[in-house]
Protein backbone atom coordinates (compact mmCIF):
# COMPACT_ATOMS: atom_id res chain seq x y z
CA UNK A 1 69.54 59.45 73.88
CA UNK A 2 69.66 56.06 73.44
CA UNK A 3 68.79 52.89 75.95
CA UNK A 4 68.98 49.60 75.77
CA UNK A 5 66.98 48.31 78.19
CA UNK A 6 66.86 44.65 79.01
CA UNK A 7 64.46 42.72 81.66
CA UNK A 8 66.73 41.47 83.76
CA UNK A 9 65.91 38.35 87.27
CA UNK A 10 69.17 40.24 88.66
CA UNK A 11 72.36 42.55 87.57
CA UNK A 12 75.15 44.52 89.38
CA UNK A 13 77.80 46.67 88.62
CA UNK A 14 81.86 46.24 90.02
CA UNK A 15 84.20 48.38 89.59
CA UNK A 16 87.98 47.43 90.56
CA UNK A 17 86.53 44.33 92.60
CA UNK A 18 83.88 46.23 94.59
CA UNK A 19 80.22 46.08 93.95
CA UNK A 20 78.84 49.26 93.13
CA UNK A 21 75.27 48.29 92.81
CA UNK A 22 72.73 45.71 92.66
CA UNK A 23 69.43 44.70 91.84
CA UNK A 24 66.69 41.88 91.70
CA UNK A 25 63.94 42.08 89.45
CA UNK A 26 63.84 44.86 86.91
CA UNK A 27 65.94 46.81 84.31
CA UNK A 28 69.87 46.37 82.98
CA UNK A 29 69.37 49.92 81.23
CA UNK A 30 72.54 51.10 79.09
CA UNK A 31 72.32 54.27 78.18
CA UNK A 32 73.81 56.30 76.08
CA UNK A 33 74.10 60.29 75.85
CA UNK A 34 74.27 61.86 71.81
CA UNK A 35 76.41 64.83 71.30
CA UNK A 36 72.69 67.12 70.48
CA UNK A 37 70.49 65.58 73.56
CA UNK A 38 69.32 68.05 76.12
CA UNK A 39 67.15 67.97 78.92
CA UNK A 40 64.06 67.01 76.89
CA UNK A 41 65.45 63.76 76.12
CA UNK A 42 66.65 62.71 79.43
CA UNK A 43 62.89 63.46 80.11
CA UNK A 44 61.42 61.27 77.32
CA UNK A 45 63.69 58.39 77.67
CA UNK A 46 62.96 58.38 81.73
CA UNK A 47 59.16 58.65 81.06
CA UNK A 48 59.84 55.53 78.42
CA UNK A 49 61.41 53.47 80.95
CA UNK A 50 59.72 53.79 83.99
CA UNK A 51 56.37 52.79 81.89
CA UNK A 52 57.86 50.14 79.61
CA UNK A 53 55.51 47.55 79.99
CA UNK A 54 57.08 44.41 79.51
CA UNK A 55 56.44 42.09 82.52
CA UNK A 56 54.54 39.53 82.56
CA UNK A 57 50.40 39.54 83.84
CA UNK A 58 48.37 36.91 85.15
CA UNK A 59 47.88 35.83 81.59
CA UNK A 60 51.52 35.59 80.69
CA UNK A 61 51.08 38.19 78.60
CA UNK A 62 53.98 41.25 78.49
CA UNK A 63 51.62 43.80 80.23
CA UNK A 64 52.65 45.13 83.42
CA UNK A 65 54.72 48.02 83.51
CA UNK A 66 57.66 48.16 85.83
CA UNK A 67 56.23 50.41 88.88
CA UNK A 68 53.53 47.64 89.09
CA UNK A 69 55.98 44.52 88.76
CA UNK A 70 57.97 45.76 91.86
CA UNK A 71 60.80 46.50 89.71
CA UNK A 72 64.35 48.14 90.32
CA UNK A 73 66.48 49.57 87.57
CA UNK A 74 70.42 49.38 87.29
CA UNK A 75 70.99 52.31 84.95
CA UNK A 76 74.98 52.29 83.84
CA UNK A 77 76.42 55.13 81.32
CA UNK A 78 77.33 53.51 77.73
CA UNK A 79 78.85 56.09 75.33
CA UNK A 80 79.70 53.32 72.91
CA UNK A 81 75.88 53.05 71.98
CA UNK A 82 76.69 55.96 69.52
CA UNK A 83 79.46 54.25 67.98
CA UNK A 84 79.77 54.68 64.15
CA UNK A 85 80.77 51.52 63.03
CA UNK A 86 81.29 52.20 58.75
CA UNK A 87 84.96 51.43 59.58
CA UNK A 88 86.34 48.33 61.37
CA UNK A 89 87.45 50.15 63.92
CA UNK A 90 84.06 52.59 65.42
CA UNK A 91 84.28 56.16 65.85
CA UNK A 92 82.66 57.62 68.82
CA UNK A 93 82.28 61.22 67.60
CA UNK A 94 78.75 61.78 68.08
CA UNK A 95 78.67 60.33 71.65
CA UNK A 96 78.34 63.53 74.31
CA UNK A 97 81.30 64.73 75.89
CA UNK A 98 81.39 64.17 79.91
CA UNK A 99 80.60 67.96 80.66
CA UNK A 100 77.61 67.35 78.93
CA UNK A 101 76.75 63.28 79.27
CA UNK A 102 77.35 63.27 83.15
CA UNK A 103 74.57 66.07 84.04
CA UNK A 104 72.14 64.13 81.57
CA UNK A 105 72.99 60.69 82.74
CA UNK A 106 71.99 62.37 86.16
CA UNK A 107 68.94 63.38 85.18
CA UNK A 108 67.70 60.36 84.36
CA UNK A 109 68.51 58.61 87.28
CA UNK A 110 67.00 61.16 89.13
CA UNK A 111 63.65 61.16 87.37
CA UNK A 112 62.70 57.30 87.48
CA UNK A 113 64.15 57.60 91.49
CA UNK A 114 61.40 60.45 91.45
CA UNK A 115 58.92 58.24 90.11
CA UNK A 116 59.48 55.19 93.31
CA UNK A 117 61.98 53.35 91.65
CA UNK A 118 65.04 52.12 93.25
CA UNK A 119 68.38 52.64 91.05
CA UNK A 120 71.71 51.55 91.25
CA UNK A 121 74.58 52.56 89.12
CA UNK A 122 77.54 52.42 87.92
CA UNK A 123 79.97 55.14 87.71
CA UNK A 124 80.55 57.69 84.43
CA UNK A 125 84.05 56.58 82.54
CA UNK A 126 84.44 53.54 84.92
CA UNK A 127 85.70 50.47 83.84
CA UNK A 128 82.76 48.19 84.51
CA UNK A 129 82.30 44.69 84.99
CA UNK A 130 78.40 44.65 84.06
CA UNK A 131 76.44 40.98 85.38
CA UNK A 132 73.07 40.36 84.13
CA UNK A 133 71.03 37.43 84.60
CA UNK A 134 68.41 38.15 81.87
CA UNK A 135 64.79 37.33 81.97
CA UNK A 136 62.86 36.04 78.78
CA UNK A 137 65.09 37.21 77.37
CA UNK A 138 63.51 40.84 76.80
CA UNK A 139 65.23 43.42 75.00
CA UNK A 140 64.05 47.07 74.10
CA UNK A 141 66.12 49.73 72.47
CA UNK A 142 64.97 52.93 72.76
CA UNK A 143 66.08 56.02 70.82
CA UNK A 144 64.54 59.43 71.61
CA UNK A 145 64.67 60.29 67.91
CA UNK A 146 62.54 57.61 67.42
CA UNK A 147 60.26 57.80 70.26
């Protein structure tokens, strides 16, 4: 799997002119399902998130994970994160199908709501109008096989 996760001051998700979610403070996180993940990784990558500490302590200094920093998390499905892009025009082959994506995309969500947080979505094979306002700005891409 693979997440980029940005620290966001708000974001929300429409979908044919109606909001679908939105949050304050907390996490844009795309994410994006590879053709081999499994459970395990939905696992991993929630455990990653929902501990990334990147907020900011009495010091200013990024070290205050999200639980801790009141944070919410807007987690929207991104197959295009796998895109092969040696051609001008990317191929999305190694991206998971739906029948396997949409259960692991559901995991996550499901773990970091199991851990306190509050999550919005947005809505597997919509087309998305995704608003950020981004905080820092911060960043992070994860990858499983890296992690």
């Amino acid at each position: 799997m693979r997440a980029v996760v940005t620290r966001v001051k708000s974001a929300s998700v429409v979908i044919d002119g109606q909001l679908k979610s939105e949050i304050g403070k907390g996490f844009l996180v795309l994410l994006g399902v590879h053709e081999d993940d499994e459970e395990e990784q939905a696992v991993k990558i929630a455990e990653k998130i929902c501990h990334l500490r990147v907020f900011e302590d009495e010091n200013g200094k990024m070290n205050v994970g999200p639980a801790d920093a009141g944070a919410e998390l807007l987690i929207v499905s991104q197959f295009t994160l796998f895109a092969d892009c040696r051609s001008r025009r990317p191929g999305f082959s190694k991206a998971a199908r739906p029948e396997k994506a949409i259960p692991l995309y559901e995991k996550v969500i499901s773990l970091c709501e199991e851990r306190g947080f509050k999550v919005g979505t947005g809505e597997f094979g919509a087309d998305m109008a995704v608003t950020s306002l981004n905080d820092g700005p911060v960043t992070i891409i994860l990858d499983t096989r890296e992690l």
